[in-house]
Protein backbone atom coordinates (compact mmCIF):
# COMPACT_ATOMS: atom_id res chain seq x y z
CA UNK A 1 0.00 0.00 0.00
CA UNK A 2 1.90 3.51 -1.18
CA UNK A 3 2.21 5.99 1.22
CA UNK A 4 -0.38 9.44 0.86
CA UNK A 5 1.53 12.56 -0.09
CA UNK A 6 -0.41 14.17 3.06
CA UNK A 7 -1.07 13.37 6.74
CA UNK A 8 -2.98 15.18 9.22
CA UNK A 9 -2.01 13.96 12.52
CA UNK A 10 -4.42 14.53 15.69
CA UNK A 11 -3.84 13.73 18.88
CA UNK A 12 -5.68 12.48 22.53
CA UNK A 13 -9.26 13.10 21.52
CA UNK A 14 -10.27 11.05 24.67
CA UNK A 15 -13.73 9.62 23.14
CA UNK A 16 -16.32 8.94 25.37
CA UNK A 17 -20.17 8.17 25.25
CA UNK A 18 -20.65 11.28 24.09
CA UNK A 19 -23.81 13.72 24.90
CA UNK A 20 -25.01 10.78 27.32
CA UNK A 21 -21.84 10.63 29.11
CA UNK A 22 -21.11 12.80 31.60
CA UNK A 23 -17.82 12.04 31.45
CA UNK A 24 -16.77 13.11 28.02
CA UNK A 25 -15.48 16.36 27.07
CA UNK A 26 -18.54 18.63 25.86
CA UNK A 27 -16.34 19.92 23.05
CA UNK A 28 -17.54 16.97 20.88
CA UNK A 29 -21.41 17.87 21.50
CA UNK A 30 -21.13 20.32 18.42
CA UNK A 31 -20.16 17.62 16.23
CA UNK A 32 -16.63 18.82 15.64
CA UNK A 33 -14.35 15.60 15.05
CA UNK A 34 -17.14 14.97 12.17
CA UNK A 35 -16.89 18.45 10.53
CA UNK A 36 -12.94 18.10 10.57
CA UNK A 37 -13.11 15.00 9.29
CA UNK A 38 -15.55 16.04 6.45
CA UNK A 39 -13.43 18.90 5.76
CA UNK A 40 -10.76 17.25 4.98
CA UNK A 41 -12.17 15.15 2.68
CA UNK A 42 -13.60 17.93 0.77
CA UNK A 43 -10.15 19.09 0.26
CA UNK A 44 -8.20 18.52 -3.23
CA UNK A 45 -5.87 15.42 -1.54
CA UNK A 46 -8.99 14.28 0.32
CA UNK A 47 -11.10 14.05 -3.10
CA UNK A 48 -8.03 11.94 -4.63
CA UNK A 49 -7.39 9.94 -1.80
CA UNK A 50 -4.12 11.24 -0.91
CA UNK A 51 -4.42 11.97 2.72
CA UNK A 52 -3.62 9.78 5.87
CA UNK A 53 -5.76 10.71 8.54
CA UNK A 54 -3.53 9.73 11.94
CA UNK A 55 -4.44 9.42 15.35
CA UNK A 56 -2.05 9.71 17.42
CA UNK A 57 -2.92 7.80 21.06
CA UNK A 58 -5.62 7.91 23.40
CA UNK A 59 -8.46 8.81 20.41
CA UNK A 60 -10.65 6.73 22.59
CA UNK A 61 -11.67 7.15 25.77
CA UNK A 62 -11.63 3.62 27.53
CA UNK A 63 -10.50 4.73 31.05
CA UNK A 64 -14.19 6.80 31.70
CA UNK A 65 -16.06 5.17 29.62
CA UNK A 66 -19.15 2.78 31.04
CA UNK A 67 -16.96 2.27 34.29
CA UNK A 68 -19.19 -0.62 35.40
CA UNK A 69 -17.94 -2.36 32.47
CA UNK A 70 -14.64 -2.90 34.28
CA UNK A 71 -14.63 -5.94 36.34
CA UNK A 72 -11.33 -6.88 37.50
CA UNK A 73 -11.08 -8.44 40.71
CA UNK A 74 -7.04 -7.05 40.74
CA UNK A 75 -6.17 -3.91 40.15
CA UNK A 76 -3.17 -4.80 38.46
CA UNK A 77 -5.26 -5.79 35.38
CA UNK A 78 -6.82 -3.71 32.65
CA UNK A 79 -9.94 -4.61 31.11
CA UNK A 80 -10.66 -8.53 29.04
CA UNK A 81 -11.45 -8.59 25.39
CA UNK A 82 -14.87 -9.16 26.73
CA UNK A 83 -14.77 -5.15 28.64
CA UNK A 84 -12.94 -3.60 26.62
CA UNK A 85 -15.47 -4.14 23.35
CA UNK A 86 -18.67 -3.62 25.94
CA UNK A 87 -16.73 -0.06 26.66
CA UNK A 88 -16.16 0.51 22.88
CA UNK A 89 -20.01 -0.25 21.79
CA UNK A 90 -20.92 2.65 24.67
CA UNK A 91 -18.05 5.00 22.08
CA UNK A 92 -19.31 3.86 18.79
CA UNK A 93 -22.95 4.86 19.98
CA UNK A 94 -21.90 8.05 21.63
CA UNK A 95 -19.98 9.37 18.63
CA UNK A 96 -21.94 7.71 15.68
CA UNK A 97 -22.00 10.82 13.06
CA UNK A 98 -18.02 10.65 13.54
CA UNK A 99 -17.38 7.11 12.73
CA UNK A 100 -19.89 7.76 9.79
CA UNK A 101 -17.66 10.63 8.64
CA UNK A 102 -14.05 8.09 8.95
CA UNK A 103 -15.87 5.49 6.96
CA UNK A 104 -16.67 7.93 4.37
CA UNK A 105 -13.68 9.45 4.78
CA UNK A 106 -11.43 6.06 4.18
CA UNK A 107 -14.35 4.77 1.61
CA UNK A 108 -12.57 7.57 -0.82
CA UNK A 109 -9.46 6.02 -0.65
CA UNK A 110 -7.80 8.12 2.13
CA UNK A 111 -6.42 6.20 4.85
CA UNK A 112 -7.21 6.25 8.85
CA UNK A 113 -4.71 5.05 11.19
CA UNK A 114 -5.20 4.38 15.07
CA UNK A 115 -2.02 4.11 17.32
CA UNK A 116 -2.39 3.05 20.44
CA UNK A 117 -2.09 5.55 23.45
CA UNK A 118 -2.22 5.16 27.60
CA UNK A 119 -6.32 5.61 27.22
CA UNK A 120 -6.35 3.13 24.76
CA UNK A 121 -4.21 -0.18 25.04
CA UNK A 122 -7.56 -1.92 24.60
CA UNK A 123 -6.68 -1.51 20.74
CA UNK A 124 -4.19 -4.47 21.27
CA UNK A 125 -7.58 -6.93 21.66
CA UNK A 126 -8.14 -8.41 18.40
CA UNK A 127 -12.20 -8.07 18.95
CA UNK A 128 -11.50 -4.33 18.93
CA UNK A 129 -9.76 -3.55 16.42
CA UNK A 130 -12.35 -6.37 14.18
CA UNK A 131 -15.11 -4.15 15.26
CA UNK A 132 -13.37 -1.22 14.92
CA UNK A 133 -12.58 -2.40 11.36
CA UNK A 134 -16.92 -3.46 10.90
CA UNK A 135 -17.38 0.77 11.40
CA UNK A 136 -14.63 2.41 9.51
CA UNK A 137 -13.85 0.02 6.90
CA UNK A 138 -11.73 -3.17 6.23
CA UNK A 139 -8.70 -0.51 5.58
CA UNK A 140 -8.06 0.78 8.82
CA UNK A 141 -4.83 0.30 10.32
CA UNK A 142 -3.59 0.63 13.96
CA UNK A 143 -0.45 0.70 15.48
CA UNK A 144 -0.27 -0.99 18.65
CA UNK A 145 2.94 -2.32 20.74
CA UNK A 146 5.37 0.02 19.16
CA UNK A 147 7.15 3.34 20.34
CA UNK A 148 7.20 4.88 16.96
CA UNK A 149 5.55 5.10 14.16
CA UNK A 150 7.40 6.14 10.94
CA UNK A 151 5.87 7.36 7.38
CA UNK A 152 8.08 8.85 4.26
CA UNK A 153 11.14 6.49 4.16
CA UNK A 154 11.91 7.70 8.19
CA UNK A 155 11.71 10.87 7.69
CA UNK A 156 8.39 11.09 9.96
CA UNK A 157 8.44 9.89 13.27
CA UNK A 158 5.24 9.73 15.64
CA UNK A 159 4.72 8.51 18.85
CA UNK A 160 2.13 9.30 21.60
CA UNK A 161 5.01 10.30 24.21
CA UNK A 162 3.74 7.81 27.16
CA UNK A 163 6.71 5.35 27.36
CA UNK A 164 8.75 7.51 29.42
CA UNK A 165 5.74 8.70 31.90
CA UNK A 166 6.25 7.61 34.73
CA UNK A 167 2.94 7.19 35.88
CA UNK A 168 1.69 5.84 32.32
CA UNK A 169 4.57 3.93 31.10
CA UNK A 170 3.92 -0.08 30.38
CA UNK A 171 6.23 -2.56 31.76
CA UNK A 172 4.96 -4.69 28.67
CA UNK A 173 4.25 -2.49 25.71
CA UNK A 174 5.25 -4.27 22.76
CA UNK A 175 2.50 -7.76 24.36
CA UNK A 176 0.53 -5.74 26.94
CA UNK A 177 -1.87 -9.20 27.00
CA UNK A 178 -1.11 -10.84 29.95
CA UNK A 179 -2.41 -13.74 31.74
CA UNK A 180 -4.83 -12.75 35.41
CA UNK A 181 -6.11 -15.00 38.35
CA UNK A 182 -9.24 -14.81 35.84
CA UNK A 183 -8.39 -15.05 32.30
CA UNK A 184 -6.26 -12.70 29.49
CA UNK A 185 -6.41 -9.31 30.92
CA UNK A 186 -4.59 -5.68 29.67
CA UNK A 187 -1.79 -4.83 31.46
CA UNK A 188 -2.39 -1.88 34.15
CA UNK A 189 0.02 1.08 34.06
CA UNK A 190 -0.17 3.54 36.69
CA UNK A 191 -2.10 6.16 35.24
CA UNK A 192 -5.12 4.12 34.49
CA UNK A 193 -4.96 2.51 37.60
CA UNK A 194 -5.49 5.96 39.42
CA UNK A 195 -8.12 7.26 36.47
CA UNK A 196 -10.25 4.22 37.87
CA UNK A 197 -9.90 4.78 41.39
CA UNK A 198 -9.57 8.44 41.91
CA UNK A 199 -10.43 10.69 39.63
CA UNK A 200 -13.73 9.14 37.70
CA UNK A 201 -15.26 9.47 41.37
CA UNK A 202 -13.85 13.03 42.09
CA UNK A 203 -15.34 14.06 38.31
CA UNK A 204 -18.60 13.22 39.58
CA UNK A 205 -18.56 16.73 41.11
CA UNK A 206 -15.39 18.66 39.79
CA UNK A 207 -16.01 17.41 36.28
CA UNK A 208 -12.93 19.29 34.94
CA UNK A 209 -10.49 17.19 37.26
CA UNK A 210 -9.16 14.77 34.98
CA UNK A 211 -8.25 17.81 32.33
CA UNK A 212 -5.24 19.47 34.56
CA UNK A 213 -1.97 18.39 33.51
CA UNK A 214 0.93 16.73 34.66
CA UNK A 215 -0.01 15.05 37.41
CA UNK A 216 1.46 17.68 40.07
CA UNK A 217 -1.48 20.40 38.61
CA UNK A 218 -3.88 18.01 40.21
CA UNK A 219 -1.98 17.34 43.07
CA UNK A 220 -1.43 20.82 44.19
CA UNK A 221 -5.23 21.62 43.65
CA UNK A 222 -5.79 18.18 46.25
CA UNK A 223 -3.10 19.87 48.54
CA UNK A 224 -4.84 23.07 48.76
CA UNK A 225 -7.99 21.19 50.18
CA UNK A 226 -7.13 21.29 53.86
CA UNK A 227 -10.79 19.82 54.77
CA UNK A 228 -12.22 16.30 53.34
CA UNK A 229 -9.06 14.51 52.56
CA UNK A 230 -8.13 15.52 49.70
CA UNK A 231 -5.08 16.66 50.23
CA UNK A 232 -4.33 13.23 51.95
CA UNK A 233 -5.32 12.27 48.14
CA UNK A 234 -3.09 15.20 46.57
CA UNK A 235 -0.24 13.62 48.69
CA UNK A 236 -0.73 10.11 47.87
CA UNK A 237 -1.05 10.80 44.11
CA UNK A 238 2.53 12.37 44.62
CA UNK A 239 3.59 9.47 46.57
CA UNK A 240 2.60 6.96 44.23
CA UNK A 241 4.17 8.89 41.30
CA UNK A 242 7.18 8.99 43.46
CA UNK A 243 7.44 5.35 43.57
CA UNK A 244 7.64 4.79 39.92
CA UNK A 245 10.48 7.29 39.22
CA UNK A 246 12.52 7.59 42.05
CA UNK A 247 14.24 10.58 41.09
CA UNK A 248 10.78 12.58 41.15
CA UNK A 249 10.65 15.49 43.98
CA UNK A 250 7.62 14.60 46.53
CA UNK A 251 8.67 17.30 48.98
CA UNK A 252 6.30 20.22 48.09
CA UNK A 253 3.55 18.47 49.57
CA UNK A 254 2.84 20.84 52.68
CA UNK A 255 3.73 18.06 55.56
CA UNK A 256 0.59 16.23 55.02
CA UNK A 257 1.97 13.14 55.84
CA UNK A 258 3.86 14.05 58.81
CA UNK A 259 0.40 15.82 59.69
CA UNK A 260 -1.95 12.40 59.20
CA UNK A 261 0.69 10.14 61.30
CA UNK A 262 0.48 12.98 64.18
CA UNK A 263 -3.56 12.53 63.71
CA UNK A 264 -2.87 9.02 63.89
CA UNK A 265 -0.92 9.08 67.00
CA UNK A 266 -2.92 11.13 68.75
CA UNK A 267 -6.48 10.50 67.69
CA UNK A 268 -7.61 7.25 69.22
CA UNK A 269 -11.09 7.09 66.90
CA UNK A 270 -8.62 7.43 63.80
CA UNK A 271 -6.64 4.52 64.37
CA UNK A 272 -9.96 2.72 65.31
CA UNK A 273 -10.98 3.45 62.35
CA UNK A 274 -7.81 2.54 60.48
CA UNK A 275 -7.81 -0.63 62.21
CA UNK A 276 -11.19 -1.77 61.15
CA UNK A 277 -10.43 -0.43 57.71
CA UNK A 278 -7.63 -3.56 58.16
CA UNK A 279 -10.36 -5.95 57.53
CA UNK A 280 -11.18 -5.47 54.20
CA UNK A 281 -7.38 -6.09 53.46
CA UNK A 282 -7.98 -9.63 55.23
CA UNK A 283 -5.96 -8.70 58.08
CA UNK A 284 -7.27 -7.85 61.61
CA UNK A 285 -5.68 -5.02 63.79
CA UNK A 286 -5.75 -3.30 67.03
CA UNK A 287 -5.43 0.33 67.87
CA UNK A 288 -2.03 -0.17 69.08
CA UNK A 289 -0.21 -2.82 65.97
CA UNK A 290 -1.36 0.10 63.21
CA UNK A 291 0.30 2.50 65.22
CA UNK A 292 3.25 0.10 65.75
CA UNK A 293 3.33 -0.75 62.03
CA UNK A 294 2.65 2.55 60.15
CA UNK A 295 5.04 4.64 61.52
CA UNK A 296 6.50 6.09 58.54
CA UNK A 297 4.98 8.07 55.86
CA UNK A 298 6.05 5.35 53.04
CA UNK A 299 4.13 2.67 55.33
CA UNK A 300 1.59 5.24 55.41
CA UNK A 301 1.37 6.07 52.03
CA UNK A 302 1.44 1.95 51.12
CA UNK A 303 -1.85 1.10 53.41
CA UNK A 304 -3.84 4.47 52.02
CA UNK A 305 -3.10 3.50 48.02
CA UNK A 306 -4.13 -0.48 48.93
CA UNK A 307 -6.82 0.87 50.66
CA UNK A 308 -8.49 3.46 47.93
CA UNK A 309 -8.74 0.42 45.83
CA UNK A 310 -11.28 -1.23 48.09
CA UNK A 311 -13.11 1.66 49.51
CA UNK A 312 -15.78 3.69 48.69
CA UNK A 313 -14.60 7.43 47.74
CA UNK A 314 -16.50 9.32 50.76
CA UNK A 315 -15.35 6.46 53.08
CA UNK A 316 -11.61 7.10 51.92
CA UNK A 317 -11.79 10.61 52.18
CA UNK A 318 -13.22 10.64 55.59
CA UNK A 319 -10.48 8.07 56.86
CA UNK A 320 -7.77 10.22 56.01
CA UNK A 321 -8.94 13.80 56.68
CA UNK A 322 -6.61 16.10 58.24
CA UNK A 323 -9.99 17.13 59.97
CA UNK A 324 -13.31 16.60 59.62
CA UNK A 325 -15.36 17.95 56.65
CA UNK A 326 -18.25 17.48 53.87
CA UNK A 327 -16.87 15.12 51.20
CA UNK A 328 -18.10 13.77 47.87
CA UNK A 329 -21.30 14.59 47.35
CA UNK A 330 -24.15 11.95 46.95
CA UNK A 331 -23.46 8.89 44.87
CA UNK A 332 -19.81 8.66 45.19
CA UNK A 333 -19.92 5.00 45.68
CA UNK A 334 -17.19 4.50 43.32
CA UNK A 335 -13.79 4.54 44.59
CA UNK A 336 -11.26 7.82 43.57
CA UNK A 337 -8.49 7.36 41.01
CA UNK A 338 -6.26 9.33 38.19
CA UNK A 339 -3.01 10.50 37.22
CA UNK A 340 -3.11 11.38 33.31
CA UNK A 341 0.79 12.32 33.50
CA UNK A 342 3.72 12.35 35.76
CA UNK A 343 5.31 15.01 38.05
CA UNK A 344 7.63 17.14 35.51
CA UNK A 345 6.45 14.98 32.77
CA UNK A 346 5.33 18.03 30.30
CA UNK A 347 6.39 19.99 26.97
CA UNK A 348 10.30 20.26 28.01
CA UNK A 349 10.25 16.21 28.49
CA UNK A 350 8.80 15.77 25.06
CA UNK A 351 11.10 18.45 23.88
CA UNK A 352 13.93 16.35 25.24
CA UNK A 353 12.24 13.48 24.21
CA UNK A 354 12.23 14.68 20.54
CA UNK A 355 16.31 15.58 20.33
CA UNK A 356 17.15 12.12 21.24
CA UNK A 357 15.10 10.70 18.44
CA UNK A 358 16.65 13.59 15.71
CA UNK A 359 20.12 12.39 17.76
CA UNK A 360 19.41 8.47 16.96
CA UNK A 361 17.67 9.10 13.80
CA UNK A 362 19.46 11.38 10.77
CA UNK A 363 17.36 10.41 8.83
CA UNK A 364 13.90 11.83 10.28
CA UNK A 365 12.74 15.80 9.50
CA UNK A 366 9.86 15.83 11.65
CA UNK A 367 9.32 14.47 14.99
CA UNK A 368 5.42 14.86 16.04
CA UNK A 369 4.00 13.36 19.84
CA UNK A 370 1.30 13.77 21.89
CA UNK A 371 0.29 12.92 25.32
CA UNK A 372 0.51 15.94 27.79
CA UNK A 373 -2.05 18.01 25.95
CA UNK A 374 0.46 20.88 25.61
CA UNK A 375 0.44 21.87 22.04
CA UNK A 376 4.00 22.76 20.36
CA UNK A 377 6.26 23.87 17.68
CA UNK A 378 9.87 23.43 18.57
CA UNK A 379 12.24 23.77 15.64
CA UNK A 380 15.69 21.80 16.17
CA UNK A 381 18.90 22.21 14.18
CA UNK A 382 18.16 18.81 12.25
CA UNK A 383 14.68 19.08 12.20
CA UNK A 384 11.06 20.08 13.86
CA UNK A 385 8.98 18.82 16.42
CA UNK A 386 4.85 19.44 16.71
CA UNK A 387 2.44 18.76 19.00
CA UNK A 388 -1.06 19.11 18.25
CA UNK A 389 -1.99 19.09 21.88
CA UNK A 390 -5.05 18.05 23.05
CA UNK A 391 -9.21 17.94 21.86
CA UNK A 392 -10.24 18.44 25.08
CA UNK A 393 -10.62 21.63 27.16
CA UNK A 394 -7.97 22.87 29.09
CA UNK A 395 -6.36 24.79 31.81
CA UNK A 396 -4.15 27.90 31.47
CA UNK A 397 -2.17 27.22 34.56
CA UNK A 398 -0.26 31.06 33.60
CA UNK A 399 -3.44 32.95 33.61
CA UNK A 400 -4.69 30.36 36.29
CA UNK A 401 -1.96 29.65 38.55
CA UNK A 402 -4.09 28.98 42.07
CA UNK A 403 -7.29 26.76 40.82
CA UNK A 404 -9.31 25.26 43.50
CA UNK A 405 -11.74 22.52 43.40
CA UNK A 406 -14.20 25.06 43.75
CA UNK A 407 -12.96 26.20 40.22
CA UNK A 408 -13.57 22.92 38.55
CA UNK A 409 -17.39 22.19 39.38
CA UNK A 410 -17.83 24.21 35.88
CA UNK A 411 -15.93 22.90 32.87
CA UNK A 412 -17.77 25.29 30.56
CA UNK A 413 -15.82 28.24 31.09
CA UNK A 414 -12.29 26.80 30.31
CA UNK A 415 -11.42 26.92 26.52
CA UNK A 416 -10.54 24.68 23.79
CA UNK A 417 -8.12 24.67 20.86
CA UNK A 418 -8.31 21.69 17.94
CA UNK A 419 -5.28 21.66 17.04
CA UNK A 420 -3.75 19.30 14.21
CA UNK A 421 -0.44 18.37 11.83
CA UNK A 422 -0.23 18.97 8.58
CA UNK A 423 2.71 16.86 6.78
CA UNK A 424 3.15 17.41 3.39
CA UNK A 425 5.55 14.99 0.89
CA UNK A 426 5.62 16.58 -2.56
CA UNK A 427 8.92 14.13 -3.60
CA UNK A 428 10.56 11.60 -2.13
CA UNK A 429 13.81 13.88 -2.45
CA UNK A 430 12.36 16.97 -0.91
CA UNK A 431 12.02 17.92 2.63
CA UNK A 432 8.92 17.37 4.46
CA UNK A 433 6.72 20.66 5.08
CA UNK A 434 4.71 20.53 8.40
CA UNK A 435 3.01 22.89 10.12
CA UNK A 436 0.57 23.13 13.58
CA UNK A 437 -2.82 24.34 12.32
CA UNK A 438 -5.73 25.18 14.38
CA UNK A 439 -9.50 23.94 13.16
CA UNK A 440 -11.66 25.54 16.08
CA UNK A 441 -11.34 27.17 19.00
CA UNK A 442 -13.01 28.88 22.20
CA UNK A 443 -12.02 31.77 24.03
């Protein structure tokens, strides 16, 4: 199959339900993933089948999506084949006039490609991508297990920009099908692991939560929270993080922990409570062995993050409150969970990211990732890297600095910017134009 002399390369779209679903991004309620898409093929290299239309990791939402889908009796598992295509029905029905517009779209001869992102491993199931394949057309490709994609003889190099996350890297990549207590399950990085448990419960009432990134724009929100224990959660996030890159700072994280083992010391009720809290672990405590055993703040932070994966969020919360306060609102009987990147892991890491692939790879002109939602246009002495950012809305943490929870309840008054790549091949012999265009935006 020959290469298209254009691609237009998009990146973390995050697909949910849709209008139904609370949890995706209202951006795509005005149809705009289908009007792109239709625009493009209205164009002179979409009419004559010249374009590849690329999506760069984490186009679909399987994280959010139809959470009681997600069975596992282990959080170190993903979803099975069997989840994973029940979440992608709930997509394909939420977003139907835009997987009308990529089968029309590749029915012209154009090309669509999926790559596989963080929010999206469940690509890797055969089922999927067969289904996938049933709504778009027998053409579509996907790119799953590697860290690179490349297109014009090496010159272009993609990659979604995950792998060296911290919090969403994959010990297993390249076969991320593994073998659980209960069958083939996805492999759990991380990031997922704390979308599931912490932050699709906390979006029930800040519904903008999940959209701050790296991970240490969420956590400093959490640490501002004195009341309802979430800056307990703030601190574990950073703890967690912390244990998966052990060269990441954890120390701006105003003494919390030093403040919950005082509370535990001193507050008999609290390490009753912690001590029955024991029990759903399998293990039965006093008052006096929790306070023998958690002592530090890493034993402290170990017994909070095994136990926000079997308690209810407002239960969690109110166990490890630096003092007492409302917390989650009605409903919140799912446990918290997210962190969508790592602390420090933003545009400078990609930027970095992107030198050592120009450095390994004379050959390649353009360099284009995802991932952090930052959009960018870096040019480098032996080439240039884009980008596109994200299609979801976002935070200006400059004009923003100091958000609060409070500030999150309404995701309607933070903007958006579709961004995407345009790479252009004229000849094989001629350097690759690209450019960052912009298809809609908000103020």
């Amino acid at each position: 199959m020959s290469e298209r002399r254009q691609t237009l390369i998009v990146s973390d779209l995050h697909l949910g339900g849709g209008a139904a679903d609370p949890g995706d991004d209202h951006v795509y309620q005005n149809r705009q993933l289908e009007r792109f898409v239709r625009q493009s093929l209205a164009s002179p290299a979409g009419q004559e089948g010249q374009i590849e239309l690329f999506f760069n990791g984490d186009f679909l939402e399987f994280a959010q999506v139809r959470q009681e889908a997600y069975r596992s009796p282990s959080t170190d598992y993903w979803c099975s084949e069997a989840e994973s295509l029940e979440k992608l029905e709930a997509i394909l029905a939420g977003h139907d006039n835009s997987f009308a517009a990529l089968h029309d779209f590749q029915a012209a001869g154009n090309r669509v490609t999926l790559a596989a992102g963080n929010h999206d491993v469940d690509l890797c199931w055969p089922a999927v991508r067969k289904r996938l394949r049933a709504r778009i057309g027998p053409g579509l490709r996907f790119e799953t297990g590697v860290d690179w994609v490349e297109r014009y003889d090496g010159r272009l190099h993609i990659g979604h920009g995950h792998l060296e996350d911290p919090a969403n890297r994959f010990k297993h990549w390249s076969a991320p099908i593994l073998r659980a207590p209960d069958g083939e399950r996805l492999e759990m990085c991380p990031g997922t692991l704390f979308m599931v448990r912490f932050v699709n419960g906390l979006e029930e009432r800040y519904p903008f939560a999940d959209n701050l990134h790296p991970v240490q724009n969420l956590a400093t929100v959490l640490l501002r929270e004195d009341t309802g224990g979430f800056a307990s959660a703030g601190w574990m996030l950073l703890k967690f993080v912390a244990r998966h890159a052990k060269t990441l700072n954890t120390q701006s994280t105003a003494n919390v922990g030093a403040r919950l083992l005082a509370r535990l010391r001193a507050d008999d009720a609290c390490a009753q409570r912690l001590a029955a809290a024991y029990r759903l672990l399998g293990e039965e405590r006093s008052s006096a062995s929790v306070r023998r055993d958690v002592s530090t703040e890493e034993q402290l932070a170990d017994v909070m993050m095994r136990l926000f994966a079997v308690l209810p969020a407002d239960e969690w919360l109110a166990l490890f409150a630096l003092r007492p306060a409302p917390v989650l609102a009605a409903g919140g009987s799912k446990t918290l969970g997210t962190i969508i990147g790592a602390r420090h892991f933003g545009r400078d890491a990609l930027r970095d990211l992107a030198q050592r692939r120009f450095d390994a790879c004379p050959a390649a002109q353009v360099v284009v990732m995802g991932h952090t939602h930052l959009p960018d246009d870096q040019p480098f002495d032996n080439g240039r890297y884009l980008n596109p950012g994200s299609w979801t809305r976002y935070l200006d943490l400059e004009k923003h600095p100091h958000p609060s929870l409070e500030n999150l309840r309404d995701e309607a008054r933070f903007p958006y910017e579709l961004n995407y790549i345009v790479v252009d091949a004229d000849t094989d012999d001629t350097p690759l134009a690209a450019r960052l265009e912009c298809f809609e935006r908000s103020a």
